[in-house]
Protein backbone atom coordinates (compact mmCIF):
# COMPACT_ATOMS: atom_id res chain seq x y z
CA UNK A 1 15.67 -9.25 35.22
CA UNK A 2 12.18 -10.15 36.93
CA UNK A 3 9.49 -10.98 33.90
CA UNK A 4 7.11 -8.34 35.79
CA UNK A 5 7.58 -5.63 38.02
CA UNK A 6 5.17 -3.89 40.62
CA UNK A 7 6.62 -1.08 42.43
CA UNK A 8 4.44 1.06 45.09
CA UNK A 9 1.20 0.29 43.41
CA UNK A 10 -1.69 1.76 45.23
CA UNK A 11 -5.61 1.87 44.70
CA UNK A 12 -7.89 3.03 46.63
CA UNK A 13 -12.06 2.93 46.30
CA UNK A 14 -14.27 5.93 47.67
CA UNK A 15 -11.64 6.73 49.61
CA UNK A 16 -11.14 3.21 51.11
CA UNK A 17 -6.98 1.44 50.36
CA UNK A 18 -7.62 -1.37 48.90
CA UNK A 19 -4.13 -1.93 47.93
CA UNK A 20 -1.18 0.21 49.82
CA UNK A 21 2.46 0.15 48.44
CA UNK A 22 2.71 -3.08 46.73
CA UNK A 23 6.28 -4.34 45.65
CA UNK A 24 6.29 -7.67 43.96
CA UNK A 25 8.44 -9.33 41.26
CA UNK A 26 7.68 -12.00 39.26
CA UNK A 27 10.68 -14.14 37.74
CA UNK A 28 10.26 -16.00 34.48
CA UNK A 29 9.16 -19.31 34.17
CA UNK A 30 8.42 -19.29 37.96
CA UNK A 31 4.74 -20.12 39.27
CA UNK A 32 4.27 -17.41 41.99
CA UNK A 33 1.72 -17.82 45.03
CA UNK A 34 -0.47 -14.91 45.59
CA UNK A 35 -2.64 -15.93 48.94
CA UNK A 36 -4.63 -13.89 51.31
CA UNK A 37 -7.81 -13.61 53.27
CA UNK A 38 -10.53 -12.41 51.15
CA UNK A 39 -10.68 -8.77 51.44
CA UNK A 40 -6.37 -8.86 50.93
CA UNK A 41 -6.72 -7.02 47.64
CA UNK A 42 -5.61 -10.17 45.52
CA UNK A 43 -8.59 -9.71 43.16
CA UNK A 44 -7.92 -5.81 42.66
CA UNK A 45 -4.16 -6.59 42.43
CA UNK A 46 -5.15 -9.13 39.86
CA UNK A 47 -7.72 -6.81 37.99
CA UNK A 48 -5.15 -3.93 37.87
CA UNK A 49 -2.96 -6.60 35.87
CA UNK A 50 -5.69 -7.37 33.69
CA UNK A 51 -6.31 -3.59 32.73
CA UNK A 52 -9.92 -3.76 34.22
CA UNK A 53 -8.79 -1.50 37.10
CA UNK A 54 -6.25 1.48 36.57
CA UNK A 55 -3.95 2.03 39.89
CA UNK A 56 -4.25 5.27 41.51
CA UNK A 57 -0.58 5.24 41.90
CA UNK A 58 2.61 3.14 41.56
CA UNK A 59 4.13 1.41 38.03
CA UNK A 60 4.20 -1.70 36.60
CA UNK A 61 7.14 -3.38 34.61
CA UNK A 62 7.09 -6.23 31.57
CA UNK A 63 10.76 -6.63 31.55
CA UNK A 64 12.09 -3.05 30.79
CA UNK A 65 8.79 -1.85 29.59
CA UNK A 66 6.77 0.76 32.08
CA UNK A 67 2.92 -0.45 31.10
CA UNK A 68 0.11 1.72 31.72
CA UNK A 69 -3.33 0.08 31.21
CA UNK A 70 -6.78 1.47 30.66
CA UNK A 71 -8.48 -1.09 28.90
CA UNK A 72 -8.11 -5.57 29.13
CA UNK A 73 -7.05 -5.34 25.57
CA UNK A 74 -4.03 -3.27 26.37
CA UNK A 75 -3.00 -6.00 28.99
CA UNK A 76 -3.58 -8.93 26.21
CA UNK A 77 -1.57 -6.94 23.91
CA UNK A 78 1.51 -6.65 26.24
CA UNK A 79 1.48 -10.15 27.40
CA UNK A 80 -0.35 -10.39 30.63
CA UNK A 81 -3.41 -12.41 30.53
CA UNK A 82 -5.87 -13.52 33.14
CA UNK A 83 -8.08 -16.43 34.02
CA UNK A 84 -10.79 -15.36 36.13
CA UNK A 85 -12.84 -18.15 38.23
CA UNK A 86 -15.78 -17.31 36.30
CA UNK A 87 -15.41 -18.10 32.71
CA UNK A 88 -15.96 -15.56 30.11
CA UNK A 89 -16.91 -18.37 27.23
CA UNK A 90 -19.72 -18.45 25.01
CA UNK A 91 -21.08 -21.41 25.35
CA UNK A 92 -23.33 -21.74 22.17
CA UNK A 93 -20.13 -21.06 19.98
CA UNK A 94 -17.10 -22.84 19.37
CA UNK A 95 -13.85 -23.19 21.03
CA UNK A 96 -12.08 -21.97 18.26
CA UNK A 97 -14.38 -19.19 17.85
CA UNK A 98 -14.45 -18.47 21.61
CA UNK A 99 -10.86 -18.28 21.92
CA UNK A 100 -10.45 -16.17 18.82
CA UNK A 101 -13.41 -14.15 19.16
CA UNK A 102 -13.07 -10.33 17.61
CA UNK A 103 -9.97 -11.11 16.44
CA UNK A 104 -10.50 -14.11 13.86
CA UNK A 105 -8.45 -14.75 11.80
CA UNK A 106 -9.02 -13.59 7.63
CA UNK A 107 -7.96 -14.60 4.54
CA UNK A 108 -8.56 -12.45 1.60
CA UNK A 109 -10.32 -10.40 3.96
CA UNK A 110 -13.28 -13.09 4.86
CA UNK A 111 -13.28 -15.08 8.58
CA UNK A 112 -11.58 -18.29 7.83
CA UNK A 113 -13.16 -20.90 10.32
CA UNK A 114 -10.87 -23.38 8.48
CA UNK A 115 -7.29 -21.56 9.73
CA UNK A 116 -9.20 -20.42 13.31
CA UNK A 117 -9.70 -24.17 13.98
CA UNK A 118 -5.93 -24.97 13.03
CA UNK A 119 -4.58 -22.37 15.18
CA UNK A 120 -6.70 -23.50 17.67
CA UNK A 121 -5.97 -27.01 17.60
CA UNK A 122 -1.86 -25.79 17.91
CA UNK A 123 -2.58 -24.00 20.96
CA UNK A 124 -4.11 -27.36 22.39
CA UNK A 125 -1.24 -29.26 21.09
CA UNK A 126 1.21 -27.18 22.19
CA UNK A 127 -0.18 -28.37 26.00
CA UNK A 128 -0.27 -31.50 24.62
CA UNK A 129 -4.12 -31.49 25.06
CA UNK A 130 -5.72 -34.05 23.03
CA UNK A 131 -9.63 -34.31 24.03
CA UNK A 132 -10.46 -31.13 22.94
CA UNK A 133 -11.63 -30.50 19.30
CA UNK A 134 -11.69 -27.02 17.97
CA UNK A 135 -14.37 -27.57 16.41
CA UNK A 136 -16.67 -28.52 19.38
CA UNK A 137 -19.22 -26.39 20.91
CA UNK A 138 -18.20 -24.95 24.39
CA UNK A 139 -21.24 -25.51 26.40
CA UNK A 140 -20.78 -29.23 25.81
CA UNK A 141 -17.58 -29.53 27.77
CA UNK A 142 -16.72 -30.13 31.18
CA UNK A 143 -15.74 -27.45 33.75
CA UNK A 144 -11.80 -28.88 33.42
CA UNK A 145 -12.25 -28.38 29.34
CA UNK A 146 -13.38 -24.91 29.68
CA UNK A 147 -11.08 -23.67 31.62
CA UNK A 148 -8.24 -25.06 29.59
CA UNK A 149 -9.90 -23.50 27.04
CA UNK A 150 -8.91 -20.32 29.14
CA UNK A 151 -5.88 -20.70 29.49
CA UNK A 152 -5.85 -21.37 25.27
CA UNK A 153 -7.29 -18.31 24.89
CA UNK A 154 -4.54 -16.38 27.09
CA UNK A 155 -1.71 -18.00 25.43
CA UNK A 156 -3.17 -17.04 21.96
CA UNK A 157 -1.96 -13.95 22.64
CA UNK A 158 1.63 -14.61 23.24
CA UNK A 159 1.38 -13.92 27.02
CA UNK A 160 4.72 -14.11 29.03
CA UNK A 161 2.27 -13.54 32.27
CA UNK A 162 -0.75 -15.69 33.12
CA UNK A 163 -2.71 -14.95 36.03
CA UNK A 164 -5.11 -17.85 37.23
CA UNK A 165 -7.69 -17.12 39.85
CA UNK A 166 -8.98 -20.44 41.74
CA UNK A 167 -8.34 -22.45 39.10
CA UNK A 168 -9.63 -25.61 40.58
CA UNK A 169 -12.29 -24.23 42.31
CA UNK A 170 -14.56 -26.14 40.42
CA UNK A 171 -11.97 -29.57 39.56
CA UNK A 172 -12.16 -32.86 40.21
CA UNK A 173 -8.95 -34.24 41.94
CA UNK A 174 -8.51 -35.81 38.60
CA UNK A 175 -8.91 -32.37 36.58
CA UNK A 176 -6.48 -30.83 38.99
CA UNK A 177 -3.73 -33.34 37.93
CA UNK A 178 -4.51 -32.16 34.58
CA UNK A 179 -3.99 -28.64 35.16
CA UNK A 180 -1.09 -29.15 37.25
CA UNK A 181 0.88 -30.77 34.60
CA UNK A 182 -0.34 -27.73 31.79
CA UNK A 183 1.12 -25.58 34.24
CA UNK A 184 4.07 -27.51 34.46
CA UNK A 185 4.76 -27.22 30.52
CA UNK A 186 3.67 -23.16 30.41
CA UNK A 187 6.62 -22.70 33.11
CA UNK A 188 9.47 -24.77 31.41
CA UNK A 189 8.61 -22.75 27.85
CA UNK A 190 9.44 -19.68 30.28
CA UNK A 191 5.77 -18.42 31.26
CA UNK A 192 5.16 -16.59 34.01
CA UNK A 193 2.37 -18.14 36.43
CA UNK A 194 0.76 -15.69 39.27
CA UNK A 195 -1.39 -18.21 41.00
CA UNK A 196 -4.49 -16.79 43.54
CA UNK A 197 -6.06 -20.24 45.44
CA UNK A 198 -7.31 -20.66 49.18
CA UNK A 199 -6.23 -24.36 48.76
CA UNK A 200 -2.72 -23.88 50.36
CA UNK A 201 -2.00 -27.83 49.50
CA UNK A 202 -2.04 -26.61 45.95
CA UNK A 203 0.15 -23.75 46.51
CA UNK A 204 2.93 -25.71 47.80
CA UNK A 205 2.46 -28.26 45.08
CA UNK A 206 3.19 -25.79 42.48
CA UNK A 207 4.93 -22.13 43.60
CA UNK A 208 8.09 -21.70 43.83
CA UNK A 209 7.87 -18.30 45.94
CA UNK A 210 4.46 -17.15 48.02
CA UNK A 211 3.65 -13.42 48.63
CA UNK A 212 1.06 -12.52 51.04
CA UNK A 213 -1.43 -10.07 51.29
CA UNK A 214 -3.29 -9.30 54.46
CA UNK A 215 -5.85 -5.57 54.51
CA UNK A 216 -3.96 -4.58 51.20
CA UNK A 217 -0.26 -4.76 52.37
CA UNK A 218 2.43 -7.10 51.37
CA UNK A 219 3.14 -9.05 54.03
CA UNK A 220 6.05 -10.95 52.54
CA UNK A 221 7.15 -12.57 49.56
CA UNK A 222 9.20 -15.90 50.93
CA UNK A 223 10.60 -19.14 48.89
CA UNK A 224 7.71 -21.92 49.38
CA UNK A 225 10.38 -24.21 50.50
CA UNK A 226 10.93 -22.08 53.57
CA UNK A 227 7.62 -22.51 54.75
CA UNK A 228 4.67 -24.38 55.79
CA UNK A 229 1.23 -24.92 55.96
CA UNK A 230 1.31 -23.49 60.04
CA UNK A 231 3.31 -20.40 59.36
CA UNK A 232 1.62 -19.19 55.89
CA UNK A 233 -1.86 -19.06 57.90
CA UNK A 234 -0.09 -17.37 60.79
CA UNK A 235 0.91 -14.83 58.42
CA UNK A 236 -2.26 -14.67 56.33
CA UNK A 237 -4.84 -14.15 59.34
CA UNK A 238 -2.35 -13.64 62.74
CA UNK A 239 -3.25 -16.76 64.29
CA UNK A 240 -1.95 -20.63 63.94
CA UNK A 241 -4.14 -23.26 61.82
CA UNK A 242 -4.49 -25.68 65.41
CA UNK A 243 -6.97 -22.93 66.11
CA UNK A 244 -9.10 -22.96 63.06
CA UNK A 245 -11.68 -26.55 63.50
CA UNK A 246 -14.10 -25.62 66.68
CA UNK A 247 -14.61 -28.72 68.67
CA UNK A 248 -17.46 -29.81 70.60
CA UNK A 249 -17.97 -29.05 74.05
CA UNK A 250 -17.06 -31.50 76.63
CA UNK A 251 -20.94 -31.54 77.99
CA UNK A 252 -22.48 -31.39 74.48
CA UNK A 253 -25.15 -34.02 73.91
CA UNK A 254 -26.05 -35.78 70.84
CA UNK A 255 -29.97 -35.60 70.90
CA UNK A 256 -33.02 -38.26 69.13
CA UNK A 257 -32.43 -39.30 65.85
CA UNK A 258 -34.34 -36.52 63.57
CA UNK A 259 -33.05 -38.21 60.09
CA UNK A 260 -32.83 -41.27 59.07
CA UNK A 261 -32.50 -43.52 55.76
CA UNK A 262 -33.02 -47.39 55.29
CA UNK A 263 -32.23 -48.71 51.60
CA UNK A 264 -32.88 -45.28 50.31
CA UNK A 265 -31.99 -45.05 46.21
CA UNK A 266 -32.44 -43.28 43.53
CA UNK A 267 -30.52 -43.24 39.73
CA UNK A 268 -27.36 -41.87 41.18
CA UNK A 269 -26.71 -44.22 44.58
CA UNK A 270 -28.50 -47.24 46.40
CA UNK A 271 -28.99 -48.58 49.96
CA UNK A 272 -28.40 -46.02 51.59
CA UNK A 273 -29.09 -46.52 55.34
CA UNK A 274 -27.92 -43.65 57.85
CA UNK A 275 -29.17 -42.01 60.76
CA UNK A 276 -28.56 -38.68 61.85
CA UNK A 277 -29.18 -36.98 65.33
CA UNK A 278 -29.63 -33.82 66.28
CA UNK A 279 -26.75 -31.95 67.99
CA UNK A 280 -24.42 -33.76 65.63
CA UNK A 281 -22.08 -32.88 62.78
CA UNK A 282 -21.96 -35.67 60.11
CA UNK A 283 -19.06 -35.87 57.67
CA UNK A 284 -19.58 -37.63 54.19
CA UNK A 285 -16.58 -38.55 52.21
CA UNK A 286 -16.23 -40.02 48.93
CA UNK A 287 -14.07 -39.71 45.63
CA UNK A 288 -15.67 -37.27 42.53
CA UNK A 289 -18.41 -39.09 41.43
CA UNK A 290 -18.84 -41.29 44.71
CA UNK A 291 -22.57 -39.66 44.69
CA UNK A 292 -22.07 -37.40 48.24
CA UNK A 293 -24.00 -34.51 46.02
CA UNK A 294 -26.68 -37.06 45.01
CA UNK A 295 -27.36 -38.32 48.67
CA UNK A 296 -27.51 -34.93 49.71
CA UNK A 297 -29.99 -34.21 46.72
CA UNK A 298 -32.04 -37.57 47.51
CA UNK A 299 -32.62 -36.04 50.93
CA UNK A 300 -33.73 -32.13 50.27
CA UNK A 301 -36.27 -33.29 47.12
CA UNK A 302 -34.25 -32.07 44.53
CA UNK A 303 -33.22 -35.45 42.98
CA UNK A 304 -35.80 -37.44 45.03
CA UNK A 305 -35.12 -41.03 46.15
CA UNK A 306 -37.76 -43.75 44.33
CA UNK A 307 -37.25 -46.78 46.80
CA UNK A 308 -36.11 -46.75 50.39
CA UNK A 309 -37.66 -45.47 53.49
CA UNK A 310 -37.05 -41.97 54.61
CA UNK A 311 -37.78 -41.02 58.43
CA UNK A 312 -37.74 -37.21 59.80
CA UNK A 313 -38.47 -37.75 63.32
CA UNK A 314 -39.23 -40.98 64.20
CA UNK A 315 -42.57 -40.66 61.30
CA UNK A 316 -42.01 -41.89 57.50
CA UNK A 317 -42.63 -39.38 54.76
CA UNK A 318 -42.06 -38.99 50.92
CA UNK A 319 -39.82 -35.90 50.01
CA UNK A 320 -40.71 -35.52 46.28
CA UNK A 321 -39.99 -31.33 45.84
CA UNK A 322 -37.93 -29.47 47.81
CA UNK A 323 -40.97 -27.46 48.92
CA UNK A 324 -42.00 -30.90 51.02
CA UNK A 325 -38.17 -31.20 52.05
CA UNK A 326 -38.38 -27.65 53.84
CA UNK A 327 -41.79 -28.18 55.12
CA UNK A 328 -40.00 -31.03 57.36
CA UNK A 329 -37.88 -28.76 58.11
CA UNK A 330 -34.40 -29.60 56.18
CA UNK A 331 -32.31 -26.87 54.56
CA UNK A 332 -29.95 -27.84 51.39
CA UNK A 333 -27.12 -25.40 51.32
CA UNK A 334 -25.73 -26.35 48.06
CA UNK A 335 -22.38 -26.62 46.88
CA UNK A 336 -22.23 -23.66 43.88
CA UNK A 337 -23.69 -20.23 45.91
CA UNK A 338 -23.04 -18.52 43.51
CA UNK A 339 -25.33 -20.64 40.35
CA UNK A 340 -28.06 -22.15 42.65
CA UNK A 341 -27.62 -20.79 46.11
CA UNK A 342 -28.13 -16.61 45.44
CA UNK A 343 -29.38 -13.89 43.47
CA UNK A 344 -26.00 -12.01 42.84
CA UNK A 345 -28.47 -9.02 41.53
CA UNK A 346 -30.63 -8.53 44.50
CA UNK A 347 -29.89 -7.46 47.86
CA UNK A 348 -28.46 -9.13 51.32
CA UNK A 349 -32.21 -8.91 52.75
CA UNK A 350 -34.36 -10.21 49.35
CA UNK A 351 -31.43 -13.23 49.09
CA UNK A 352 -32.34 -13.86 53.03
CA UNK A 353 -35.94 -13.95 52.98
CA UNK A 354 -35.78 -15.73 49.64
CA UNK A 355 -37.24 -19.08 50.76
CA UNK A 356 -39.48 -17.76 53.22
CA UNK A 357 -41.27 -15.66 50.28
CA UNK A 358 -41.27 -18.70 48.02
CA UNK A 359 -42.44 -21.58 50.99
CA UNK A 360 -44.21 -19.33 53.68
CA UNK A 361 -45.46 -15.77 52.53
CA UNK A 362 -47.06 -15.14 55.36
CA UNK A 363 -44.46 -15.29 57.18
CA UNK A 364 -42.33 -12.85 55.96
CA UNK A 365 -42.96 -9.62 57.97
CA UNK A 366 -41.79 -12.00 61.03
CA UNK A 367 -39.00 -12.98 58.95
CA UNK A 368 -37.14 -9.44 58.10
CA UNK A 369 -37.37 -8.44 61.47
CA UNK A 370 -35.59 -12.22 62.52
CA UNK A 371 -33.56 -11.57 59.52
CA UNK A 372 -31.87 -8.42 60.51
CA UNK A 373 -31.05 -9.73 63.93
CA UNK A 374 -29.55 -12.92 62.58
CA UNK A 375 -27.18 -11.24 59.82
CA UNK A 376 -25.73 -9.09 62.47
CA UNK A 377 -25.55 -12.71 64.96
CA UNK A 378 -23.59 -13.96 61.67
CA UNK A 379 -21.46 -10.82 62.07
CA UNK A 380 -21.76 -9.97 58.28
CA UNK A 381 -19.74 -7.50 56.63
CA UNK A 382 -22.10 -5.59 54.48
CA UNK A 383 -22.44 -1.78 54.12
CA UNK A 384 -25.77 -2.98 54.70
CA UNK A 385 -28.96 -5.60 54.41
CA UNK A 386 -29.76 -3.12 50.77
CA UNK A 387 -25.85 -4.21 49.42
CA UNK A 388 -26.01 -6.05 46.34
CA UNK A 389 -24.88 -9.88 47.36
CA UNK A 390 -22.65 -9.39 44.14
CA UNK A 391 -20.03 -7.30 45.99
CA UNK A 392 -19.75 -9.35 49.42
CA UNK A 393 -16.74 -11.44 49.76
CA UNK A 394 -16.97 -15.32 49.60
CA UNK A 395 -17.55 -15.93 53.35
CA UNK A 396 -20.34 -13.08 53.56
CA UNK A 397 -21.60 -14.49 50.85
CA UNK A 398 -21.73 -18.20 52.44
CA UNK A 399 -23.26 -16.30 55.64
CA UNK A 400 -26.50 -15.08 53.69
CA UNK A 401 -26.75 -18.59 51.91
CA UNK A 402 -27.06 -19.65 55.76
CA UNK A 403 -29.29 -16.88 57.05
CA UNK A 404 -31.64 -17.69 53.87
CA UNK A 405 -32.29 -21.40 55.42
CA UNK A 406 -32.10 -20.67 59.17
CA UNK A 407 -34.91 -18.46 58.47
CA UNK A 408 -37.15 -21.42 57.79
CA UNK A 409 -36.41 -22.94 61.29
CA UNK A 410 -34.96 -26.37 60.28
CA UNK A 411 -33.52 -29.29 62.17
CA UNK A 412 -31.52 -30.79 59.73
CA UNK A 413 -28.78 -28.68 57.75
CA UNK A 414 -27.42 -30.60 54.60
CA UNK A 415 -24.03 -28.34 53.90
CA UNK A 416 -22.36 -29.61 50.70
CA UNK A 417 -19.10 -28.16 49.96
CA UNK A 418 -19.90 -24.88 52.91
CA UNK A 419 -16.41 -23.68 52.66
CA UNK A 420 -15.20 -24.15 48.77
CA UNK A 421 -14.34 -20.66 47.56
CA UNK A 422 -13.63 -19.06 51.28
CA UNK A 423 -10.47 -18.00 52.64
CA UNK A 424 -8.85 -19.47 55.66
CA UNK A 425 -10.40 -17.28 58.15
CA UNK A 426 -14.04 -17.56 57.08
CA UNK A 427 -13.79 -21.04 57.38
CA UNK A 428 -12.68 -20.67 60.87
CA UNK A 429 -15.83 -18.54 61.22
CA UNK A 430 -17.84 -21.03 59.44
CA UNK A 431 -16.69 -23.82 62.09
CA UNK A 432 -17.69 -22.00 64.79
CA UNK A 433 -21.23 -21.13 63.51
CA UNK A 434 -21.28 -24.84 63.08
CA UNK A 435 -20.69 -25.85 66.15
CA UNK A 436 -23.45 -23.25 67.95
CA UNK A 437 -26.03 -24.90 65.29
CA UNK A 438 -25.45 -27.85 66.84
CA UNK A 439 -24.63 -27.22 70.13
CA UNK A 440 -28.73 -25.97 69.49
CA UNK A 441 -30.16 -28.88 68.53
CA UNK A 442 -29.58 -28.93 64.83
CA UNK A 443 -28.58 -32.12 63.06
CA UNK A 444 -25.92 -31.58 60.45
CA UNK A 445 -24.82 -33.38 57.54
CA UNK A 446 -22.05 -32.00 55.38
CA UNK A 447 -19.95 -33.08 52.48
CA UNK A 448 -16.53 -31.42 52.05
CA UNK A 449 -13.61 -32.73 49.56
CA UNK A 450 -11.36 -31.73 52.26
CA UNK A 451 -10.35 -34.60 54.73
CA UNK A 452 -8.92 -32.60 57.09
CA UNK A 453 -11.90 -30.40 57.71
CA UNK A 454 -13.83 -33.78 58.02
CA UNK A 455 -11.37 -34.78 60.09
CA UNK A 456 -11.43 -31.51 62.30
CA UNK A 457 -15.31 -30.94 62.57
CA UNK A 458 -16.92 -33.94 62.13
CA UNK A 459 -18.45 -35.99 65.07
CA UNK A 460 -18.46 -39.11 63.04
CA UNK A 461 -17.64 -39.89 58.96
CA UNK A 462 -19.29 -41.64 56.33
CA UNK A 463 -17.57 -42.79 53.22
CA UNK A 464 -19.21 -43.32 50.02
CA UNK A 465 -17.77 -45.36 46.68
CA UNK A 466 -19.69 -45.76 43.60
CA UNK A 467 -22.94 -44.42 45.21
CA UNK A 468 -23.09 -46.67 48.19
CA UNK A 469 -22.22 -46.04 51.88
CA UNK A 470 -19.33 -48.38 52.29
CA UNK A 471 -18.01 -47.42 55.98
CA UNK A 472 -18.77 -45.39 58.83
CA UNK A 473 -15.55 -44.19 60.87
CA UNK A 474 -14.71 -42.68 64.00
CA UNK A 475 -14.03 -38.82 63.76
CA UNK A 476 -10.12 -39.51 64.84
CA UNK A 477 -9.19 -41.22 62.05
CA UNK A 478 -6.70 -40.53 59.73
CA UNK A 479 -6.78 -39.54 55.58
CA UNK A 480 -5.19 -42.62 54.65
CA UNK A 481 -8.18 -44.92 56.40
CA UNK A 482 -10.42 -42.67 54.50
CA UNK A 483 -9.11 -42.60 51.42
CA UNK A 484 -8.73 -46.32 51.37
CA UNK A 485 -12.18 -46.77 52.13
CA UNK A 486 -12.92 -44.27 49.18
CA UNK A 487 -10.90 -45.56 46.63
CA UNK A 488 -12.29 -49.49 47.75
CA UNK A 489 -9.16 -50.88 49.80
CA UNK A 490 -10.13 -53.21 52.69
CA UNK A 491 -10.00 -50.83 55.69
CA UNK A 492 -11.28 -53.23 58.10
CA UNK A 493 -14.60 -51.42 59.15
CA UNK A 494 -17.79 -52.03 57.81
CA UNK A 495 -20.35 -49.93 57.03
């Protein structure tokens, strides 16, 4: 007998499917794929598990039980529990107390912080976690420690079901392992895993079965080993991944150097010497830590370098604020959207003319009427430019992020992470924007964490170890050349 059950379930939102018929089962102890373009309905299918959302129609099964949620608590107190990308942790409080909290423990009717902490600690050893202390206060742990702090927190209440959405968004490759292996234990003790990620590597590391969602159907539900990387994007978005990287045009031309560093340092890397033209796409590779973020930051003012020379076209400035770093005309799309790069609570045209208000006010009036034009050039799905940013998908949201900075007219574009968080198909979309920017005259930098988007869209690749620039490599080579140069084994090419 499956460990969960979903027959016909159905849910619909002012009229609109969101989810139309689905039939999945989950078996026990298995880690089941749930993948999808954003937009699928994996988050509502997810949310309806959770309790948040009641389906309009259709039933769910824990083993032989028929469930029938209204409220999160009623889905922690059957055994399905969820961990959302965004963590619901207090951070000034404990992780004892966080993963208890409302339901602490009491002895002789008073909270005893004493027994929280020990069944705390039993949770973590039970995942044989051991640098975590119960006792230690949540905000002062990394990303990887809160989230298995999450996944604590769910198994504190005996759940046979745990949902994980984009777990490793926000792991290092390091972290990942980590998590991989905590999965690894949940499964063989006979927990159910339904696993949401856009990273399909990590779906074939770790499901045994996929199902797909595409516009609210199922699509299928097949055995990972029977496919591929190829076929699950055929089946996810209708068209084959060779498609996906957009490549530069035969008679593109790569323009005057517009950036350029010589020696440039700050706490975080040294000597760094680059040059960067315009009509070019720059890749930047580099191990966590390897300080890609930090050059980026050294660059846009926002961690500004103390020695070095920095050039932006052909004349040497100082870039000590970001104000002075858009004022030359660079644009730092940053690698979180969500924390640094938007206003979740204000609308698609305030989050677009953000930097114009802040940098050029006089501008503005020019602005929302360049604005408008450009979101529709973008092709944004929005009701419209008044939508809360909160309720666009990933890729829309990415899409404002860019609209915000092409509004200030740059000429360099400094992307760090641009497509962490998107689904398969707005990446493709992404690529292709990228390749009109530059087939335009802009100069682009980017960092990604994924080699084969390097790989696919970059014109030429820089590799970074222990914050120094340590090679620059053709755009046709392979991961292995770059991750030996990353990791420091002699490639051969120098820098």
């Amino acid at each position: 007998m499956p460990a969960l059950s979903i027959r016909s379930l159905s849910k619909s939102f002012f009229g609109y499917p969101v989810l139309s018929d689905i039939d999945i089962d989950l078996e026990v102890g298995e880690v089941h794929g749930l993948v999808g373009e954003n937009g699928a309905g994996k988050s509502t299918l997810m949310k309806i598990l959770a309790g948040v959302y009641a389906p309009d129609s259709g039933s769910i099964h824990l083993g032989e039980t028929d469930l029938r949620f209204t409220h999160p608590t009623q889905a922690h107190a059957a055994g399905i529990s969820t961990v959302f990308q965004e963590f619901n942790l207090l951070p000034d409080r404990s992780v004892a107390q966080n993963i208890y909290l409302g339901r602490e423990p009491r002895v002789r009717g008073f909270v005893s912080s004493a027994l929280m902490n020990r069944n705390a600690q039993a949770l973590f050893d039970s995942l044989g976690v051991t640098t975590i202390s119960a006792s230690a206060r949540v905000g002062d742990l990394s990303v990887a420690q809160q989230q298995i702090v999450e996944i604590a927190k769910a198994l504190s209440y005996d759940a046979r079901v745990i949902s994980m959405d984009e777990p490793t968004a926000a792991l290092a490759d390091h972290e990942v392992a980590l998590l991989y292996g905590i999965i690894r234990t949940l499964t063989s003790r006979g927990v159910t895993i339904l696993y949401v990620s856009h990273r399909l590597r990590e779906i074939f590391d770790l499901c045994d079965r996929i199902s797909v969602l595409k516009d609210g159907v199922l699509v299928t539900t097949r055995a990972a080993a029977e496919l591929d990387e190829q076929e699950l994007v055929r089946l996810m978005v209708g068209r084959p991944l060779s498609t996906f990287f957009a490549t530069a045009d035969a008679d593109a031309v790569v323009g005057d150097v517009v950036l350029s560093l010589q020696s440039a340092g700050n706490a975080w890397v040294d000597d760094i010497s680059l040059e960067l033209r315009s009509g070019e796409i720059v890749g930047m590779a580099g191990l966590q830590g390897a300080g890609r973020t930090e050059v980026l930051e050294g660059i846009a003012g926002s961690a500004p370098f103390t020695r070095g020379t920095v050039e932006v076209a052909g004349k040497t400035v100082r870039i000590r604020s970001p104000r002075r770093a858009i004022q030359l005309g660079i644009a730092h799309i940053t690698e979180d959207r969500k924390a640094t790069g938007l206003a979740l609570g204000q609308s698609v045209l305030d989050n677009a003319l953000s930097v114009v208000r802040a940098t050029t006010p006089r501008r503005v009036g020019a602005a929302r009427r360049r604005a408008l034009t450009m979101l529709q050039d973008l092709e944004l799905s929005a009701r419209g430019p008044d939508q809360e940013v909160r309720y666009l998908s990933g890729g829309n949201q990415q899409k404002v992020v860019l609209a915000k900075w092409l509004l200030t007219e740059p000429r360099v574009l400094l992307l760090d992470e641009p497509t962490r968080g998107i689904d398969v198909g707005a990446k493709q979309a992404l690529y292709v924007l990228m390749r009109t920017l530059a087939a335009a005259g802009h100069a682009i930098l980017m960092v990604s964490s994924e080699l084969p988007e390097l790989i696919g869209m970059a014109d030429r690749i820089l590799v970074l170890r222990d914050g120094r620039l340590v090679a620059e490599l053709p755009a046709a080579s392979d991961e292995e050349t770059i991750l030996a140069a990353a990791s420091g084994i002699d490639t051969g090419v120098a820098a």
